[in-house]
Every structure is written in structure tokens, then in C-alpha cells.
N, C-alpha and C. Protein backbone atom coordinates (compact mmCIF):
# COMPACT_ATOMS: atom_id res chain seq x y z
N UNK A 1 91.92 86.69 102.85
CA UNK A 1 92.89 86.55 101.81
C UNK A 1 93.29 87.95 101.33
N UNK A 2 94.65 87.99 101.08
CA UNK A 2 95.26 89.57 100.73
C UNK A 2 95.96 89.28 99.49
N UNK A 3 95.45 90.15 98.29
CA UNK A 3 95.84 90.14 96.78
C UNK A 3 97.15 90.75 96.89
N UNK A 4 98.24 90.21 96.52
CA UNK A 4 98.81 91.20 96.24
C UNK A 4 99.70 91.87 94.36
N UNK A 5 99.67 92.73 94.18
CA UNK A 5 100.08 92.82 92.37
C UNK A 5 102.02 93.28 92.72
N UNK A 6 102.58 92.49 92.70
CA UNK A 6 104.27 93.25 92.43
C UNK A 6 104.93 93.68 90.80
N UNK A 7 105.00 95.25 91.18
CA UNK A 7 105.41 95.65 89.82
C UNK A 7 106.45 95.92 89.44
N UNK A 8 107.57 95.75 89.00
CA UNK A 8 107.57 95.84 87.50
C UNK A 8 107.41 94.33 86.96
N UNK A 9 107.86 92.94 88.09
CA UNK A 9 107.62 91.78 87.57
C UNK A 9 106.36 91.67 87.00
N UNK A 10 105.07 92.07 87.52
CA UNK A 10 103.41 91.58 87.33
C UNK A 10 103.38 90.31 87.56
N UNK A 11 103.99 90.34 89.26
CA UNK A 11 103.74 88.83 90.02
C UNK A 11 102.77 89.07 90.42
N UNK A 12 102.18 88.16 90.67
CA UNK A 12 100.50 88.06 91.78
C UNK A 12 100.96 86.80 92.35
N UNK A 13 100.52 87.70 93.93
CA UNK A 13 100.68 87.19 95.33
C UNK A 13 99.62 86.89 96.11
N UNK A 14 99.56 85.89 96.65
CA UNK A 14 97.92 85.50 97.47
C UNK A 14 98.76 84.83 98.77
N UNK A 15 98.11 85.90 99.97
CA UNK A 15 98.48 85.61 101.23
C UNK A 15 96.99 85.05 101.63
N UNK A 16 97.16 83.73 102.70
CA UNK A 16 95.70 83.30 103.23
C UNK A 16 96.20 84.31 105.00
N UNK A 17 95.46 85.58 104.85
CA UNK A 17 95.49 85.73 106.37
C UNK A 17 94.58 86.81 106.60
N UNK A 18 94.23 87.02 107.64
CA UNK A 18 92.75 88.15 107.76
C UNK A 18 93.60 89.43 108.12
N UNK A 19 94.52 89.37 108.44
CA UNK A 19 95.43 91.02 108.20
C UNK A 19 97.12 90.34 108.56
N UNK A 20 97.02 91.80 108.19
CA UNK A 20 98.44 91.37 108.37
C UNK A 20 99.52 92.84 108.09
N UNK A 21 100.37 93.35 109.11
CA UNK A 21 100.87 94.75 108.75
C UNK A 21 101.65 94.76 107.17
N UNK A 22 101.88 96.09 106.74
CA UNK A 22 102.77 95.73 105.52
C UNK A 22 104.07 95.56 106.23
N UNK A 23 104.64 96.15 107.03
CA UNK A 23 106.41 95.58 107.30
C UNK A 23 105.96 94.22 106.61
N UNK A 24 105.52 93.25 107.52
CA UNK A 24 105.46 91.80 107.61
C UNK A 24 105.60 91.27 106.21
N UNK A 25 104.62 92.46 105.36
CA UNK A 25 104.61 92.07 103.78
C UNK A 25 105.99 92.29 102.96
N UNK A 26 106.60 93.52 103.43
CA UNK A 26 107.94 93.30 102.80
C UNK A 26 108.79 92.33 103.58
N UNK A 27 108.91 91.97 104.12
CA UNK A 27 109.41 91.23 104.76
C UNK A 27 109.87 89.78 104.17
N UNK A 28 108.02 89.26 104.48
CA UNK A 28 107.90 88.10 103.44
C UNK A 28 108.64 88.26 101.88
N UNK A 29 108.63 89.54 101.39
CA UNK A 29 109.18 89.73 100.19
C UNK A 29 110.73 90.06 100.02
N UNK A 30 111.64 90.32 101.02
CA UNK A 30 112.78 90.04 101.32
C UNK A 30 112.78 91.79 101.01
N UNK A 31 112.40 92.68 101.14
CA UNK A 31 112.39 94.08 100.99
C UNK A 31 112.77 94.78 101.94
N UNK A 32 114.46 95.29 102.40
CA UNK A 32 114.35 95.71 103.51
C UNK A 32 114.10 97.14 103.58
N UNK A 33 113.91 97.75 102.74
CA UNK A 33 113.58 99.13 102.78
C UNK A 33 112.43 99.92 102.40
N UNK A 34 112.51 100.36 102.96
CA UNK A 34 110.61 100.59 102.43
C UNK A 34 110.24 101.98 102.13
N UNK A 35 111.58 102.15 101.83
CA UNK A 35 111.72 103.67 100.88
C UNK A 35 112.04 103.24 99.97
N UNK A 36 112.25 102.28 99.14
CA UNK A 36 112.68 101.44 98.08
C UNK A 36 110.99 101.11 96.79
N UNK A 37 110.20 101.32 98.04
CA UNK A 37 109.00 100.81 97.03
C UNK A 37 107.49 102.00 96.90
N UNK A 38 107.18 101.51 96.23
CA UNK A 38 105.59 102.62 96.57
C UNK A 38 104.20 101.41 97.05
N UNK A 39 103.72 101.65 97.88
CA UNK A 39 102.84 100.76 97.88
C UNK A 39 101.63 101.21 97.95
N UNK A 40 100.39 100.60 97.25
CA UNK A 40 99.40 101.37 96.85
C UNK A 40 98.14 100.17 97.71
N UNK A 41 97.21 100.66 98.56
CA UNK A 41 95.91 99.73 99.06
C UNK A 41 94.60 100.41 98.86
N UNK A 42 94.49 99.62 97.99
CA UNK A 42 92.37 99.78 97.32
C UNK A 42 92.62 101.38 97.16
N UNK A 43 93.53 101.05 95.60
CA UNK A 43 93.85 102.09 95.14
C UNK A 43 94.92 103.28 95.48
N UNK A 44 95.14 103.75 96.90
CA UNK A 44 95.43 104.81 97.91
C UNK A 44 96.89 104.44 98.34
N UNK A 45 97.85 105.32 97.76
CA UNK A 45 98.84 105.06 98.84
C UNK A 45 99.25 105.07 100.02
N UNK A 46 100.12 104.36 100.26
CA UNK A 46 100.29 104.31 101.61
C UNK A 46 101.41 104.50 102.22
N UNK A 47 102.12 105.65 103.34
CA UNK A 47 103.60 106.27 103.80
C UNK A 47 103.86 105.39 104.98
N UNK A 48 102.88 104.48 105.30
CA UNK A 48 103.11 104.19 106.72
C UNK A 48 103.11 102.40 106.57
N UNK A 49 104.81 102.29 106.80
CA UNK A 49 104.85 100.27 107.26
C UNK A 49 104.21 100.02 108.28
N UNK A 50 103.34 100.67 108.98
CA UNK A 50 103.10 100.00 110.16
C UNK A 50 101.10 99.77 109.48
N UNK A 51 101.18 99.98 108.33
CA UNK A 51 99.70 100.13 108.13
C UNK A 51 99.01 98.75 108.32
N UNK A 52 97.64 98.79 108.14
CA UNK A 52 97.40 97.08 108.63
C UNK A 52 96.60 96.67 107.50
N UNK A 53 96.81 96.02 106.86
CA UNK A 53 95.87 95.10 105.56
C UNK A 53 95.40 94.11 105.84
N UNK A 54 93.80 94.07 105.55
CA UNK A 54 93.16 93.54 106.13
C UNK A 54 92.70 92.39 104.64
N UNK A 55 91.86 91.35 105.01
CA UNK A 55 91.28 90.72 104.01
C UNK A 55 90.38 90.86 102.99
N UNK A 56 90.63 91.36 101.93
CA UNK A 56 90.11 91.51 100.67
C UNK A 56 90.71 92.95 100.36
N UNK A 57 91.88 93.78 100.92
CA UNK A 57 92.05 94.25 100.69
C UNK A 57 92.80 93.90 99.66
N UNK A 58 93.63 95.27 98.27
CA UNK A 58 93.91 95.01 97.03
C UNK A 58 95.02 95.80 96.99
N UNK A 59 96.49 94.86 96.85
CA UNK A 59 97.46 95.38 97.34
C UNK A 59 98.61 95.47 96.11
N UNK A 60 99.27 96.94 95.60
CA UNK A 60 99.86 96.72 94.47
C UNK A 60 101.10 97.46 94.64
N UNK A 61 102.16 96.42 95.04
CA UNK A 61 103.34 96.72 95.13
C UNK A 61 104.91 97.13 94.40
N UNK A 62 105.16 98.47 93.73
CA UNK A 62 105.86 99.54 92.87
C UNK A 62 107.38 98.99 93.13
N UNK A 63 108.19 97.96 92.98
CA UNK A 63 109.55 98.20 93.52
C UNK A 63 110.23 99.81 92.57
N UNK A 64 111.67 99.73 93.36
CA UNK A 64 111.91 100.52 92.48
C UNK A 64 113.00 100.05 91.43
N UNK A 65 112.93 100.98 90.03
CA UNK A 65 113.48 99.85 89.33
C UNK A 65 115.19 100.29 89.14
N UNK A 66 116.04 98.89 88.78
CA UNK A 66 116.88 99.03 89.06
C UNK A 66 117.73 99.39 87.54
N UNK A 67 118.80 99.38 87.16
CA UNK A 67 119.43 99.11 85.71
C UNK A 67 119.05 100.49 85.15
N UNK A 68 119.45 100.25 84.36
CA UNK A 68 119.52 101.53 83.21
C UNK A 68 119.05 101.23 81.74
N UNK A 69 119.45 101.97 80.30
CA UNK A 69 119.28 101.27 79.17
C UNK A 69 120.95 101.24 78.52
């Protein structure tokens, strides 16, 4: 199972799978760019979509934000 935290909403996401790359994760999240977000695993960021997240890893996903004040 892969936690995942999406921020600025503070959605929590629960994937049932024993890995799974991040593309796949934005993906599932309709994210096509992945210079668009910061993504952080068991703590540590991460530059690379091709990275592989594994189960119990702790996954906290930065969009970037949009609007102004």
C-alpha cells in the first residue's frame, strides 16, 4: 500500500499496490507535467518520474499553486 499526501488540497490517497513508478502516479492524478509539482518520498525529494515507490513508502505530493490574491 502507497500513502499518498496531495498539497495544497490535504487530500490523502491510498493506492493498494507493492510499487508502482511515479509517472504512473501522476498520471493516475491527471498531472501531465511533472515540472508542475514537487514530489517528496520518506521525506527526500525526488527529480526523477521514472523513480519507483514501493509499499509503505510515504508519498507527499506539492502541486503548484495556481491564482493569485
Amino acid at each position: 500500500m502507497i500513502d499518498i499526501l496531495i498539497l495544497p488540497e490535504r487530500r490523502k490517497m491510498r493506492i493498494e499496490r507493492e510499487e508502482m513508478r511515479l509517472n504512473e502516479i501522476l498520471k493516475l492524478l491527471d498531472i501531465d507535467e511533472f515540472n508542475s509539482v514537487a514530489v517528496l518520498v520518506n521525506n527526500k525529494l525526488v527529480n526523477d518520474e521514472n523513480y519507483l515507490v514501493k509499499k509503505g513508502d510515504k508519498v507527499v505530493l506539492i502541486k503548484q499553486a495556481t491564482g493569485g490574491l
